[in-house]
C-alpha atoms as a PDB file:
ATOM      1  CA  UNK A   1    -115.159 -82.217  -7.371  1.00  0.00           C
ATOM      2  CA  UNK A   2    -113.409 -80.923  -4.743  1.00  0.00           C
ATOM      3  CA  UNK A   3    -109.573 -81.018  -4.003  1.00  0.00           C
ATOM      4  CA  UNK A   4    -107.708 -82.831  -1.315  1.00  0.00           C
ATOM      5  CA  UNK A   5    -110.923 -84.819  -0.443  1.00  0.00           C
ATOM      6  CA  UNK A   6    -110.210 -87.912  -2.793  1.00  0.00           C
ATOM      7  CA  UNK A   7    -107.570 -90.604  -1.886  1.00  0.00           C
ATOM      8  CA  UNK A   8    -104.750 -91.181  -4.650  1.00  0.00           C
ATOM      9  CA  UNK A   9    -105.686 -93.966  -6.701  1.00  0.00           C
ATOM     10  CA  UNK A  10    -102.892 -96.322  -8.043  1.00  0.00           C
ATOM     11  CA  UNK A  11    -101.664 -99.354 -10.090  1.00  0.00           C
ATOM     12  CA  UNK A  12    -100.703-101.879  -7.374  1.00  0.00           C
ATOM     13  CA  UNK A  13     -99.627-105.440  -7.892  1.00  0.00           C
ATOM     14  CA  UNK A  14    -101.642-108.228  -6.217  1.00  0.00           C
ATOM     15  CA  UNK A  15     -99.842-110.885  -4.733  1.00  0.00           C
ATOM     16  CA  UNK A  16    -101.626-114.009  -4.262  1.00  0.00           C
ATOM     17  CA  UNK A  17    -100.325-117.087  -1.518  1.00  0.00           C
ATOM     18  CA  UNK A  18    -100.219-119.323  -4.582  1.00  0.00           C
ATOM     19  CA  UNK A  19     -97.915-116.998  -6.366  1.00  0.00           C
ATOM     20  CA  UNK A  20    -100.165-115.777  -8.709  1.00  0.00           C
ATOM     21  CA  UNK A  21     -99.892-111.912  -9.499  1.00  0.00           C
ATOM     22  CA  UNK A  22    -101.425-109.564 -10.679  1.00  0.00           C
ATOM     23  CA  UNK A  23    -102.332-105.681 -11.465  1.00  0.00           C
ATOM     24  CA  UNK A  24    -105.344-103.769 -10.414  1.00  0.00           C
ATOM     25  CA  UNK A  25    -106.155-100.108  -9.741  1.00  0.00           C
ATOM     26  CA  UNK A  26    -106.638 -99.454  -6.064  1.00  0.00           C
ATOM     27  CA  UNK A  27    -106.156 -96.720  -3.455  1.00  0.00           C
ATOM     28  CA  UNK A  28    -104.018 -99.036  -1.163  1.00  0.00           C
ATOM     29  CA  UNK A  29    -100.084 -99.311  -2.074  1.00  0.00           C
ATOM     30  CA  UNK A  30     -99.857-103.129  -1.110  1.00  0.00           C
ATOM     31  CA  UNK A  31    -102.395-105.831  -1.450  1.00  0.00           C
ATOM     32  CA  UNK A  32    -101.904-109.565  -0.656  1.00  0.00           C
ATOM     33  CA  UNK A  33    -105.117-112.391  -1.164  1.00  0.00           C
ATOM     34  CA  UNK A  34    -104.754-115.427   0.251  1.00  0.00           C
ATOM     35  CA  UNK A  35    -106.987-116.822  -2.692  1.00  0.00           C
ATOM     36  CA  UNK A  36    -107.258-115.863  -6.319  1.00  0.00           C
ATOM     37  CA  UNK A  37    -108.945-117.199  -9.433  1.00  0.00           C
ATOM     38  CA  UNK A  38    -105.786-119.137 -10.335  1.00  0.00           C
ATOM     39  CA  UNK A  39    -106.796-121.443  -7.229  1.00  0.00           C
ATOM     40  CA  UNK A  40    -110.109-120.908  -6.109  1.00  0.00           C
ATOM     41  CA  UNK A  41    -111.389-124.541  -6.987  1.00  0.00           C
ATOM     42  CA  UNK A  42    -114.262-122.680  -8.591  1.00  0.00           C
ATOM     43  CA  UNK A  43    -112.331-121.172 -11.285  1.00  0.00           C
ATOM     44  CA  UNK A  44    -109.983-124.348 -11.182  1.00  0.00           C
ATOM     45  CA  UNK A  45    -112.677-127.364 -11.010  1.00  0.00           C
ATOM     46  CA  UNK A  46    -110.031-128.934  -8.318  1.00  0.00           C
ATOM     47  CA  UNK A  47    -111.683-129.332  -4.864  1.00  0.00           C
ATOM     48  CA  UNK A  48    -109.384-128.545  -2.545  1.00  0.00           C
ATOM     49  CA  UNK A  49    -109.879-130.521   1.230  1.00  0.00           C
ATOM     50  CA  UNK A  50    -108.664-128.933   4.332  1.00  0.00           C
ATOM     51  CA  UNK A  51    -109.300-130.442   6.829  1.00  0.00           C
ATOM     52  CA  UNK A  52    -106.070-130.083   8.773  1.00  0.00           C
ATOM     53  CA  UNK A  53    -107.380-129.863  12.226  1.00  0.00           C
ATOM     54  CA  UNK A  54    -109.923-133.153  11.794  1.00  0.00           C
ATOM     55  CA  UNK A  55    -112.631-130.974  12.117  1.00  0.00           C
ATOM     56  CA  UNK A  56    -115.113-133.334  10.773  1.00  0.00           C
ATOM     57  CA  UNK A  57    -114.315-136.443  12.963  1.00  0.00           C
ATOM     58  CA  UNK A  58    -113.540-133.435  16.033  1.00  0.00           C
ATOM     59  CA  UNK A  59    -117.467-133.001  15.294  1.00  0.00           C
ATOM     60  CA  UNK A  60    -119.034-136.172  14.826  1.00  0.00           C
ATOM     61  CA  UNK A  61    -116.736-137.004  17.918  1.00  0.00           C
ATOM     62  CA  UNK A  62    -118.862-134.338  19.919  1.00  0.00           C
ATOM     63  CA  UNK A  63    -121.677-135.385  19.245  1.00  0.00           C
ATOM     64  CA  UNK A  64    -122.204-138.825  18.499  1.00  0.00           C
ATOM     65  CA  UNK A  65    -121.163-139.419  22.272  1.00  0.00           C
ATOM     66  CA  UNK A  66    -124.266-137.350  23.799  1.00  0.00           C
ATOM     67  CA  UNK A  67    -127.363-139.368  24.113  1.00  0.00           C
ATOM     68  CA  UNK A  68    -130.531-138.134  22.950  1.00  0.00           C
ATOM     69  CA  UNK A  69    -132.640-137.219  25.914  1.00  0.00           C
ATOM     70  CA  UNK A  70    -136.459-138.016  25.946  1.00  0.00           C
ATOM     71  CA  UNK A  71    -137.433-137.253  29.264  1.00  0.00           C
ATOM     72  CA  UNK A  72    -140.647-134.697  28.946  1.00  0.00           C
ATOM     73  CA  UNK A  73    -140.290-130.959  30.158  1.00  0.00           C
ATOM     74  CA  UNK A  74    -142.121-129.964  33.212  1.00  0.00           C
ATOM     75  CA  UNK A  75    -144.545-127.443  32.259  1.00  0.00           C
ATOM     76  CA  UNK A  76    -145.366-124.296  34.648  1.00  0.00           C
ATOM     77  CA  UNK A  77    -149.117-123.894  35.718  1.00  0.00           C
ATOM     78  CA  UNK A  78    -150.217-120.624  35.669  1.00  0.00           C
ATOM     79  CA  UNK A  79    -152.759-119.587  38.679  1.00  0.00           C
ATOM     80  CA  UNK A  80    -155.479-119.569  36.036  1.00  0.00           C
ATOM     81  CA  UNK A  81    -154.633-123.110  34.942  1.00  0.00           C
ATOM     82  CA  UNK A  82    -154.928-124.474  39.006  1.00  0.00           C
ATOM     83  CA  UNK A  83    -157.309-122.224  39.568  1.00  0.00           C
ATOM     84  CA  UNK A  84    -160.252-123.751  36.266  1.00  0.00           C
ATOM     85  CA  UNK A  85    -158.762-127.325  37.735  1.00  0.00           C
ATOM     86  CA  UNK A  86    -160.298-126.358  41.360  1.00  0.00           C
ATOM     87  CA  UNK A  87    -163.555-125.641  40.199  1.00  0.00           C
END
């Protein structure tokens, strides 16, 4: 290998926003998750709901008030299309 190439590789502690911590090997000096396997609700089997910002009722909000058009598209003719119609 050669030298000076490689960054330095250390022990850092990961900080998690639940509190958790814990030690990995890493080339950066500070590392903060904002989810871990102490409180992902995949690890934990507790679903967590955020909805904070009423996102669901925001989009059923949006659109429940649009009504569904049926009106038909005009179509283009081509010159081809008028022109088999004229003969």
């Amino acid at each position: 290998m050669k030298d000076k190439i490689h960054p330095e590789y250390h022990t850092v502690n990961v900080t998690c926003a639940c509190g958790a911590e814990f030690e990995i090997g890493s080339t950066k000096k500070n590392i903060r998750v904002d989810i871990c396997s102490k409180c992902h609700p995949l690890f934990t089997g507790k679903q967590k709901l955020m909805d904070t910002e009423g996102r669901v009722d925001k989009f059923k909000k949006k659109y429940a008030a649009k009504p569904v058009s049926l009106k038909k598209k005009k179509t283009r003719v081509s010159k081809k299309d008028k022109a088999k119609k004229g003969k």
